[in-house]
N, C-alpha and C. Protein backbone atom coordinates (compact mmCIF):
# COMPACT_ATOMS: atom_id res chain seq x y z
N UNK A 1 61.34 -93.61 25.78
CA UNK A 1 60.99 -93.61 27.19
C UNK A 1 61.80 -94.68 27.90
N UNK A 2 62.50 -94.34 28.82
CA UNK A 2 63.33 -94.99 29.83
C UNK A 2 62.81 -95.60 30.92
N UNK A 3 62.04 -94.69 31.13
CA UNK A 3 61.64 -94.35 32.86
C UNK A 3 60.34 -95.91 32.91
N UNK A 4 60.84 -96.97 33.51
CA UNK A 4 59.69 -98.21 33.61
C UNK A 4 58.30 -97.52 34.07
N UNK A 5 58.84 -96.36 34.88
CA UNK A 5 57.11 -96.32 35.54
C UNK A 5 56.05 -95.43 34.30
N UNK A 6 57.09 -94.71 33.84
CA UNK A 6 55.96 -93.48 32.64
C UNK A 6 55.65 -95.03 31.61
N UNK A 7 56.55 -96.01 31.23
CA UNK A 7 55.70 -96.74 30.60
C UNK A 7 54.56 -98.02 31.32
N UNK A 8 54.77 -98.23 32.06
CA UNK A 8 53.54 -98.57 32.78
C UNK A 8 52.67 -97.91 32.86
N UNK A 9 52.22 -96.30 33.00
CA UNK A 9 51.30 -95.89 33.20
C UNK A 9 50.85 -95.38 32.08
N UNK A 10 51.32 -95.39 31.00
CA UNK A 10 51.03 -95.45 29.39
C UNK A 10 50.86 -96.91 28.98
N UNK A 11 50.72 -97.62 29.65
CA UNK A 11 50.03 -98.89 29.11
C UNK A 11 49.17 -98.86 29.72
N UNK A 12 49.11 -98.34 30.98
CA UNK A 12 47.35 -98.66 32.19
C UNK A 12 46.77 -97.60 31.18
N UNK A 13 46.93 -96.24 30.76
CA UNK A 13 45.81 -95.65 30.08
C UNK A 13 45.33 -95.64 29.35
N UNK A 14 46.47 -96.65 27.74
CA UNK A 14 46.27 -97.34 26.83
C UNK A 14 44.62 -98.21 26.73
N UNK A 15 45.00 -99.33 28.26
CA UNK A 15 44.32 -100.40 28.10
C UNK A 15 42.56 -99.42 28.10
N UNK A 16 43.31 -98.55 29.39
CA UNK A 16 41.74 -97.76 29.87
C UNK A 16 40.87 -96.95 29.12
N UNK A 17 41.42 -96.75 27.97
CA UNK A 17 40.91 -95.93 27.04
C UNK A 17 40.46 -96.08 25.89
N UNK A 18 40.99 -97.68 25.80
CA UNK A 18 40.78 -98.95 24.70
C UNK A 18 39.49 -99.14 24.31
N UNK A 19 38.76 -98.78 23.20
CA UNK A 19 37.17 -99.05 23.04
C UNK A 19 36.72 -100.22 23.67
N UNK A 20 37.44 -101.63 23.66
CA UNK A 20 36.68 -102.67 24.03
C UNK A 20 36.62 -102.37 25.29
N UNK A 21 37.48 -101.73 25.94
CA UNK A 21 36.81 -101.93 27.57
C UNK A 21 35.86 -101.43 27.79
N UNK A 22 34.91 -100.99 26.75
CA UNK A 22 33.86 -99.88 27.32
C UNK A 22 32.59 -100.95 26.39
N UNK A 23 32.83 -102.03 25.43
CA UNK A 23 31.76 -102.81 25.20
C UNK A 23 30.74 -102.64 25.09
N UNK A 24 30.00 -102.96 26.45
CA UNK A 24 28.46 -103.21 27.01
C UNK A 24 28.15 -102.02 26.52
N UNK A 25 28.83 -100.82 27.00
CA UNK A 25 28.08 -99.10 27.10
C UNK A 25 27.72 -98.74 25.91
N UNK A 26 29.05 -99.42 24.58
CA UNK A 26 28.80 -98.86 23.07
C UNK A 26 27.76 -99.72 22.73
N UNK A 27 27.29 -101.02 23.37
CA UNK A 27 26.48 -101.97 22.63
C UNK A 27 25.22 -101.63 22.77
N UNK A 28 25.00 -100.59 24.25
CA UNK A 28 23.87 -100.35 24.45
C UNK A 28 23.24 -99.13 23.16
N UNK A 29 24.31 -98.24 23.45
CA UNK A 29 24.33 -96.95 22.75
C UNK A 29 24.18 -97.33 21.34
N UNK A 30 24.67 -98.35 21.06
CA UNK A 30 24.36 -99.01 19.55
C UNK A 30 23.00 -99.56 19.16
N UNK A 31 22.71 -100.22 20.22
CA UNK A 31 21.04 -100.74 19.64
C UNK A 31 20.29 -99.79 19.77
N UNK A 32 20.24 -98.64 20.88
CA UNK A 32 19.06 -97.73 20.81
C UNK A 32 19.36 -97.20 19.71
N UNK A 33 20.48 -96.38 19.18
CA UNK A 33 20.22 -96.14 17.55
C UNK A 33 19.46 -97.07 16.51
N UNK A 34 19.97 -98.07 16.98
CA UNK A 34 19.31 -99.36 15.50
C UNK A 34 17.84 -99.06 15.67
N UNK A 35 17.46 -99.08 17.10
CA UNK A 35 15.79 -99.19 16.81
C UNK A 35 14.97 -97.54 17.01
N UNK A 36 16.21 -96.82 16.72
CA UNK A 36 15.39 -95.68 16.63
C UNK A 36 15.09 -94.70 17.67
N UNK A 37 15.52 -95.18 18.70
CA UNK A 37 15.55 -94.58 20.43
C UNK A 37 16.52 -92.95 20.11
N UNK A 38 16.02 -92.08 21.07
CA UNK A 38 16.97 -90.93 21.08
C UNK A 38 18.30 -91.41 22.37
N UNK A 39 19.55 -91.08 21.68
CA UNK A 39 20.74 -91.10 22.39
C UNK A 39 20.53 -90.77 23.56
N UNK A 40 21.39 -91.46 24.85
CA UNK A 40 21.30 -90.66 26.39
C UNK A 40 22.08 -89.14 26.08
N UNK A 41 21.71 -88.51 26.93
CA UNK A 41 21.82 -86.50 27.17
C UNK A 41 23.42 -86.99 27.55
N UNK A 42 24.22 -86.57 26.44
CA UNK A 42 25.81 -85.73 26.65
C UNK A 42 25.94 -84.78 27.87
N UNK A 43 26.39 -86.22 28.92
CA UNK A 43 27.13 -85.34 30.61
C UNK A 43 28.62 -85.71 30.49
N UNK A 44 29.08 -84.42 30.09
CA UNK A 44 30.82 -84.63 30.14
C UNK A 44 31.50 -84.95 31.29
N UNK A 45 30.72 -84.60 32.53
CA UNK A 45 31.20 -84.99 34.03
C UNK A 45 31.04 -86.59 34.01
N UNK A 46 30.58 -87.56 33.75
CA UNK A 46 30.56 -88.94 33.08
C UNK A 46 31.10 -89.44 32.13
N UNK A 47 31.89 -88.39 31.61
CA UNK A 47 32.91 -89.47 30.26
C UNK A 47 33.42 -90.22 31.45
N UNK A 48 33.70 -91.75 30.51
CA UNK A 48 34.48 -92.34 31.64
C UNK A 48 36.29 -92.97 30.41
N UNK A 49 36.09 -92.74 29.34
CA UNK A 49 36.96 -92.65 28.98
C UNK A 49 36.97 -91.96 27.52
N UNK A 50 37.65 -91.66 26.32
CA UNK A 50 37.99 -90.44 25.56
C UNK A 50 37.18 -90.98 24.24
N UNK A 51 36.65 -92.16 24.23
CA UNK A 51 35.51 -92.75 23.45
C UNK A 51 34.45 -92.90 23.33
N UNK A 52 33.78 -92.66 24.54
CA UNK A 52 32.39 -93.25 25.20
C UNK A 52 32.00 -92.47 25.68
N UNK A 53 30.64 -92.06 26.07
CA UNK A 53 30.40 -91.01 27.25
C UNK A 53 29.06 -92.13 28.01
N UNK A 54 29.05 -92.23 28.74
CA UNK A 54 27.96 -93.31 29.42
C UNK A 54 27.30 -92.97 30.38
């Protein structure tokens, strides 16, 4: 890739798609499993990135 801007915007989607940026959402989604809670209802119109659905 040559083109500065296609790699800039492959690093902005990189970062955006990066599990840690989504943290809090997996941490939540993580303890209600630990204690046994049923998962929030799968709304694909709310993925907010290709890891997480929140």
């Amino acid at each position: 890739m040559r083109n500065p801007l296609q790699l800039f915007f492959r690093d902005l989607m990189t970062m955006r798609n990066h599990g840690t940026a989504a943290r809090e959402q997996l941490a939540t989604v993580y303890m209600q499993a630990l204690l046994g809670q049923e998962p929030p209802p799968f709304d694909q119109s709310v993925m907010h990135t290709l890891l997480y659905h929140g």
